[in-house]
Protein backbone atom coordinates (compact mmCIF):
# COMPACT_ATOMS: atom_id res chain seq x y z
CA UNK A 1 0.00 0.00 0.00
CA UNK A 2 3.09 2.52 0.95
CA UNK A 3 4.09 1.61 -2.80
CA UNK A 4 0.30 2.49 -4.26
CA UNK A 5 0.49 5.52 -1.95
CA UNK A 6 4.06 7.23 -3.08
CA UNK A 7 3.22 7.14 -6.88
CA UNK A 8 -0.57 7.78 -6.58
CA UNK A 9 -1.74 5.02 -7.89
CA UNK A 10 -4.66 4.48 -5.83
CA UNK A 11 -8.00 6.07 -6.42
CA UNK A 12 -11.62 5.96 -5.08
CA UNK A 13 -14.09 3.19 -6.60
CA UNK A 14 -17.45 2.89 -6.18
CA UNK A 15 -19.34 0.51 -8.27
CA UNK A 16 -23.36 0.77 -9.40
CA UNK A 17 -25.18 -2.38 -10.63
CA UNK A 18 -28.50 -2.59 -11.22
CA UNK A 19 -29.75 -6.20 -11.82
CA UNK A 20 -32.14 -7.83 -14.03
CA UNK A 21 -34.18 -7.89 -11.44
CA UNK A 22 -34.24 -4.74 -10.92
CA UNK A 23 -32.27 -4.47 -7.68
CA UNK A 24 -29.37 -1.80 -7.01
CA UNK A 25 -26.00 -3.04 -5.82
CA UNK A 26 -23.37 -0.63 -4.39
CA UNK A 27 -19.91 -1.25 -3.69
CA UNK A 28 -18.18 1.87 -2.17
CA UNK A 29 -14.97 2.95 -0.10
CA UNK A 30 -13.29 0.45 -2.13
CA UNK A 31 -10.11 1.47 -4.25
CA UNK A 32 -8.18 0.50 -7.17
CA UNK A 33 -5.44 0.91 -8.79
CA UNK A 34 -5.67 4.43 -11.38
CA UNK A 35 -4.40 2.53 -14.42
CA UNK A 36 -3.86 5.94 -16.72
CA UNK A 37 -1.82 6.83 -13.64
CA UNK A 38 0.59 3.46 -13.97
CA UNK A 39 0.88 3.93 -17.79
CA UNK A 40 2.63 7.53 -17.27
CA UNK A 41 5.21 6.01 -14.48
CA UNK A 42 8.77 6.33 -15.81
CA UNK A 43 11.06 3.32 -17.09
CA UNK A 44 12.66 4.35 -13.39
CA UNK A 45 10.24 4.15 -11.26
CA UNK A 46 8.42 0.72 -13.23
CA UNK A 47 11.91 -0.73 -12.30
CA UNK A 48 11.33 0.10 -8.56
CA UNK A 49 7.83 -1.04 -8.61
CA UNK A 50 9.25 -4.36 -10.51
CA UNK A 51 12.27 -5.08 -8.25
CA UNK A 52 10.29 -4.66 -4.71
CA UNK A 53 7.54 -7.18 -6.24
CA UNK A 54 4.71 -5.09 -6.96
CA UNK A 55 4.75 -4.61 -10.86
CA UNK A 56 2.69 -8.14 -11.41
CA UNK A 57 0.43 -7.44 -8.62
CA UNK A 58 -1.07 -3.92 -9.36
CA UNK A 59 -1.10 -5.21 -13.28
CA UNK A 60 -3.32 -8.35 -11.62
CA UNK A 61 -5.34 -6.07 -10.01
CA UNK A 62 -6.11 -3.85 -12.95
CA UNK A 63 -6.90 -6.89 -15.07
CA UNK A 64 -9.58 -8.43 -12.37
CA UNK A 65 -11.50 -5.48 -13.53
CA UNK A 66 -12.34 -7.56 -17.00
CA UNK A 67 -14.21 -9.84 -14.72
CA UNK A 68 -17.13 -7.61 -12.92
CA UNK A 69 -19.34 -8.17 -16.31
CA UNK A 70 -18.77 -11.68 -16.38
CA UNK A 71 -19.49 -11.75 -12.29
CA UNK A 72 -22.59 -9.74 -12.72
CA UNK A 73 -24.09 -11.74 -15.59
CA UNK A 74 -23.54 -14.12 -13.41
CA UNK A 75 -25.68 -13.07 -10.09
CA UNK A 76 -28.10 -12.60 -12.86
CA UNK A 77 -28.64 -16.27 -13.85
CA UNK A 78 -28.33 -17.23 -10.35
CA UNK A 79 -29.94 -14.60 -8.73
């Protein structure tokens, strides 16, 4: 988290679903990772990330976005 924190690469997420059934879902005071903020980090500071361990991680975490419409369609069909 010190790591997220230093570069500012966390922000604020709140997430909105409304259901087939016609329920509303929040998620909020959740945060992840700002991925336009990662893309502008310098060959430098990637290298620091990379070394210390946290590169793979934070690019996990952006990519575990790609599931929430998969997860959603799913509490659809399952309810």
């Amino acid at each position: 988290m010190d790591a997220l924190d230093r570069y500012g690469l966390l922000e604020p997420f709140t997430l909105e679903v409304t259901l087939d059934d016609g329920s509303t879902n929040r998620l909020v005071g959740f945060h992840c990772i700002a991925e336009e903020r990662v893309a502008e980090l310098d060959a430098a500071t990637l290298g620091r990330l990379n070394a210390d361990g946290h590169l793979l991680p934070i690019y996990m975490a952006i990519a575990s976005l790609a599931n929430l419409p998969a997860l959603i369609a799913r509490k659809n069909r399952h309810g």
